[in-house]
Protein backbone atom coordinates (compact mmCIF):
# COMPACT_ATOMS: atom_id res chain seq x y z
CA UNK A 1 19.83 -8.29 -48.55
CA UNK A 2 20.95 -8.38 -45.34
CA UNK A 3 19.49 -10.02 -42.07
CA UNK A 4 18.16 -7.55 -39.46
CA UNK A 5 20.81 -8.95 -37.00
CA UNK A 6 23.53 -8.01 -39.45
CA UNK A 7 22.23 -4.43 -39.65
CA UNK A 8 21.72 -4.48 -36.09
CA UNK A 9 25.66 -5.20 -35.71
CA UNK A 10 26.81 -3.05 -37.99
CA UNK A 11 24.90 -0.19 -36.53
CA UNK A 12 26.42 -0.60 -33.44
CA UNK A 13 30.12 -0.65 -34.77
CA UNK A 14 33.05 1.84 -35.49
CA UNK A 15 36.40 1.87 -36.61
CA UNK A 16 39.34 3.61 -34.65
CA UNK A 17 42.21 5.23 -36.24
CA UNK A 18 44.02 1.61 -36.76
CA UNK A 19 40.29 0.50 -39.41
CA UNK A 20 39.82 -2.06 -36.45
CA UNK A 21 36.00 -2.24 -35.60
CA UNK A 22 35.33 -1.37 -32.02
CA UNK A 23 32.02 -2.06 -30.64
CA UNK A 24 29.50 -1.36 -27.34
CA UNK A 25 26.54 0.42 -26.60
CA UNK A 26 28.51 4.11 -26.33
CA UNK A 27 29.27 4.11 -29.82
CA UNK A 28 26.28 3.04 -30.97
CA UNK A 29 24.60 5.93 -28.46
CA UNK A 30 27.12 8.68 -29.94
CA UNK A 31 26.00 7.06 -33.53
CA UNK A 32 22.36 8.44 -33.01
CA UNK A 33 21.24 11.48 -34.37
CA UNK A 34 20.84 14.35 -31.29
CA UNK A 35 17.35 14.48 -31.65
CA UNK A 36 16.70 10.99 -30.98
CA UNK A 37 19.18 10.35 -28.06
CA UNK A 38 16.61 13.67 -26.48
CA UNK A 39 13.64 11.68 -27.18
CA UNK A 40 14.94 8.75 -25.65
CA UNK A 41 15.77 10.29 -22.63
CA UNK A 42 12.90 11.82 -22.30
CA UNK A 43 10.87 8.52 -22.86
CA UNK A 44 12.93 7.49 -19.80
CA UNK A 45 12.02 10.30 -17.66
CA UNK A 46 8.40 9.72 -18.13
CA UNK A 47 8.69 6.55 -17.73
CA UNK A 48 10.57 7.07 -14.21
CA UNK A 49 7.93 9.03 -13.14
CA UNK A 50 4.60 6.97 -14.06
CA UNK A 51 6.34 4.26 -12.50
CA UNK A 52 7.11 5.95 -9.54
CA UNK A 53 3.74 8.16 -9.36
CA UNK A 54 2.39 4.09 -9.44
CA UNK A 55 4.53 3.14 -6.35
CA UNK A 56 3.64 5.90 -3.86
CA UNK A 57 0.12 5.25 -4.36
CA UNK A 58 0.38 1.92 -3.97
CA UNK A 59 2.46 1.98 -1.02
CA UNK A 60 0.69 5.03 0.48
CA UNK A 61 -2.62 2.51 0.99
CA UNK A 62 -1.32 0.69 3.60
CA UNK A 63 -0.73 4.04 5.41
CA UNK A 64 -4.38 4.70 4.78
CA UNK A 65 -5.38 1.24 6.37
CA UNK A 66 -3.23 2.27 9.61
CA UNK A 67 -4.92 5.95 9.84
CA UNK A 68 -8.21 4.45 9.72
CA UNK A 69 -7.68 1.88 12.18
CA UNK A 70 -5.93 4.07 14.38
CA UNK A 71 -9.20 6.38 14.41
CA UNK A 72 -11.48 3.83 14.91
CA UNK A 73 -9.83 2.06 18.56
CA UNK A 74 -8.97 6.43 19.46
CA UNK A 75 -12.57 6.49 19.53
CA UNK A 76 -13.04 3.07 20.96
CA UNK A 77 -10.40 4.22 24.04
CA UNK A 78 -12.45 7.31 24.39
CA UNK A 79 -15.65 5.35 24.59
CA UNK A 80 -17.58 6.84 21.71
CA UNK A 81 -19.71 4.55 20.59
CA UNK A 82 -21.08 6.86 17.81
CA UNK A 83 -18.04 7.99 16.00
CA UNK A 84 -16.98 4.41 16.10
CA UNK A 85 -20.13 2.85 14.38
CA UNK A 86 -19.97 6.12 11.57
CA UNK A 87 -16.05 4.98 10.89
CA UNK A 88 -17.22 1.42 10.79
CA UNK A 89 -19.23 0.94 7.29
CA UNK A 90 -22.54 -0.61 7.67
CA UNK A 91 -21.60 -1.57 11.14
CA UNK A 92 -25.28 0.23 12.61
CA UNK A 93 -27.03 -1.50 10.26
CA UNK A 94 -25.94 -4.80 11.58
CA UNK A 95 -26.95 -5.55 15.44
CA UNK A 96 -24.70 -8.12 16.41
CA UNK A 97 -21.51 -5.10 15.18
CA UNK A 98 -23.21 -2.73 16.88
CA UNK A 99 -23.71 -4.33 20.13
CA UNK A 100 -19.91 -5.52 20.11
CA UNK A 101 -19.01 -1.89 19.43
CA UNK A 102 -21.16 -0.70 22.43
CA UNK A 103 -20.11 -2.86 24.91
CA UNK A 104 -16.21 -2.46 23.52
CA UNK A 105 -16.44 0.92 23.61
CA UNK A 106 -17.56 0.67 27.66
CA UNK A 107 -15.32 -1.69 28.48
CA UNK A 108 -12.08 -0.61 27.01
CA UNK A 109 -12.71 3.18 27.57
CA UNK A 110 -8.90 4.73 29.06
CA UNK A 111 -7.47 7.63 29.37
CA UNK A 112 -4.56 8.62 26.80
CA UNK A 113 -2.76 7.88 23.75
CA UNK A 114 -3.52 4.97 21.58
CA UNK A 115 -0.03 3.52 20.94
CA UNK A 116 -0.25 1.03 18.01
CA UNK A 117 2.32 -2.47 18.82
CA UNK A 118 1.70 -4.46 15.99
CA UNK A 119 -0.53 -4.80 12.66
CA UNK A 120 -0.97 -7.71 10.76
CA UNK A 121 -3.20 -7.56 7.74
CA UNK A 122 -3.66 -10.34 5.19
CA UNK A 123 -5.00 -8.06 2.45
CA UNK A 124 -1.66 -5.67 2.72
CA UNK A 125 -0.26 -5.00 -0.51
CA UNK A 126 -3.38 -6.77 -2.54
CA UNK A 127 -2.97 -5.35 -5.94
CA UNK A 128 -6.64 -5.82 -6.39
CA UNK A 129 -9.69 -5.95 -4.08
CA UNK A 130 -9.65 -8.43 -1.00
CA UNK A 131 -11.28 -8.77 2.56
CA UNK A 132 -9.54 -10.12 5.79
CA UNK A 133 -9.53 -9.66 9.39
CA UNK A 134 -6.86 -7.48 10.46
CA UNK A 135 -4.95 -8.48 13.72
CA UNK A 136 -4.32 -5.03 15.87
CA UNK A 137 -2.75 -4.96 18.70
CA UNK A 138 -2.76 -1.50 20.76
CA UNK A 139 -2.34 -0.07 23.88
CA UNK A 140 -2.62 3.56 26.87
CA UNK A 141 0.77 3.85 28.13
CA UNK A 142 0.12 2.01 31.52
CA UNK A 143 -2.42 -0.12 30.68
CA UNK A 144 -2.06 -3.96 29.47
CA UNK A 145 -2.23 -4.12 25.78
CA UNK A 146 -5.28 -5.10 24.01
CA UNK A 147 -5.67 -7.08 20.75
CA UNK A 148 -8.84 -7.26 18.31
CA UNK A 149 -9.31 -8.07 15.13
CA UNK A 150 -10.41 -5.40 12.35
CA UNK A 151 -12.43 -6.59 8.98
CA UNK A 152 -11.18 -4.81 6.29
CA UNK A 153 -12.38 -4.89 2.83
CA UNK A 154 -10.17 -3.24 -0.35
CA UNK A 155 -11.61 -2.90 -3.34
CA UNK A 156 -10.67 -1.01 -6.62
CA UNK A 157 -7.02 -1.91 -8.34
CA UNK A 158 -3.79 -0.95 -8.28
CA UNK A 159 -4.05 1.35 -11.30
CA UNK A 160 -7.19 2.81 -10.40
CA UNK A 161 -6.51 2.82 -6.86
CA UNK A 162 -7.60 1.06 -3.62
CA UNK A 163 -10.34 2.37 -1.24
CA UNK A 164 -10.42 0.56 2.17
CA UNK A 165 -13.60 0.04 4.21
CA UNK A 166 -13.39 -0.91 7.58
CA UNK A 167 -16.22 -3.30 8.53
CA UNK A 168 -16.12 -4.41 12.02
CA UNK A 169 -14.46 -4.48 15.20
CA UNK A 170 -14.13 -7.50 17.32
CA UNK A 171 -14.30 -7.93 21.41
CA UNK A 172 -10.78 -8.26 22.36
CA UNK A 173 -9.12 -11.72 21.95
CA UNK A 174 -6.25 -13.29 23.85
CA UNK A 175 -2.90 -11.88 23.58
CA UNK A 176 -1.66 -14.61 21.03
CA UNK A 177 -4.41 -15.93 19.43
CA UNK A 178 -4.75 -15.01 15.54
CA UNK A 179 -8.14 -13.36 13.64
């Protein structure tokens, strides 16, 4: 009886027209029957596809995370209080949020676009759940740019996906300073 190795070896091996073996992966490839080069293939298409189906959804949460953020300091720069405290979750409920949101929200009020300069999150690309502050920094074309720090809690997996709650919104902090 032979060992699996052997059979392995010989599997993989062909003769040219001089009876001298000649060996690699194409002749072993053109050695299996049609049907199950197809099925391999197709294994490998599937495969390329769960894998990538994975990857966009895991890299699409991070663009989620931006959106969110971006919609909370639009309604910050618009002074709306309101619409600020509903996209902050459980941010009502708790006065000392609330009151930073209200006087934010008066304080920071401008005319224009918000233009986002910089993001710095430690939960980005957490496969699994995590909570951090968030490190924004935004700014109205012609106005001095303003930096606050966003609490932001992921939870769910990568497989079953991540849902992102923003949680509160600081005062604005000095230019350099981290969360």
């Amino acid at each position: 009886m032979c060992p699996p190795v052997i059979i392995l070896m010989m599997m993989m091996m062909s003769f040219d027209e001089h009876n001298v073996a000649v060996r690699g992966p194409r002749v072993w490839w053109r050695g299996l029957p049609r049907g199950r080069r197809v099925a391999i293939v197709l294994v490998g298409v599937v495969l390329f596809l769960v894998i990538s189906g994975l990857l966009a959804r895991y890299l699409s949460v991070e663009n989620a995370e931006r959106d969110d953020i971006l919609a909370v300091l639009q309604a910050q720069a618009k002074g709306d209080a309101p619409r600020e405290l509903t996209l902050l979750d459980g941010c009502r409920a708790r006065p000392s949020c609330a009151a930073t949101v209200g006087t934010s929200a008066s304080r920071l009020k401008r005319p224009g676009a918000v233009k986002l300069l910089s993001i710095k999150s430690p939960t980005a690309y957490s496969l699994t759940g995590a909570t951090g502050s968030t490190r924004v920094a935004w700014t109205v074309i012609g106005k001095l740019p303003v930096v606050q720090c966003v609490l932001v809690r992921r939870t769910g997996s990568f497989l079953r996906g991540i849902h992102i709650s923003l949680l509160s919104l600081s005062a604005p902090i000095a230019g350099e300073a981290d969360c």
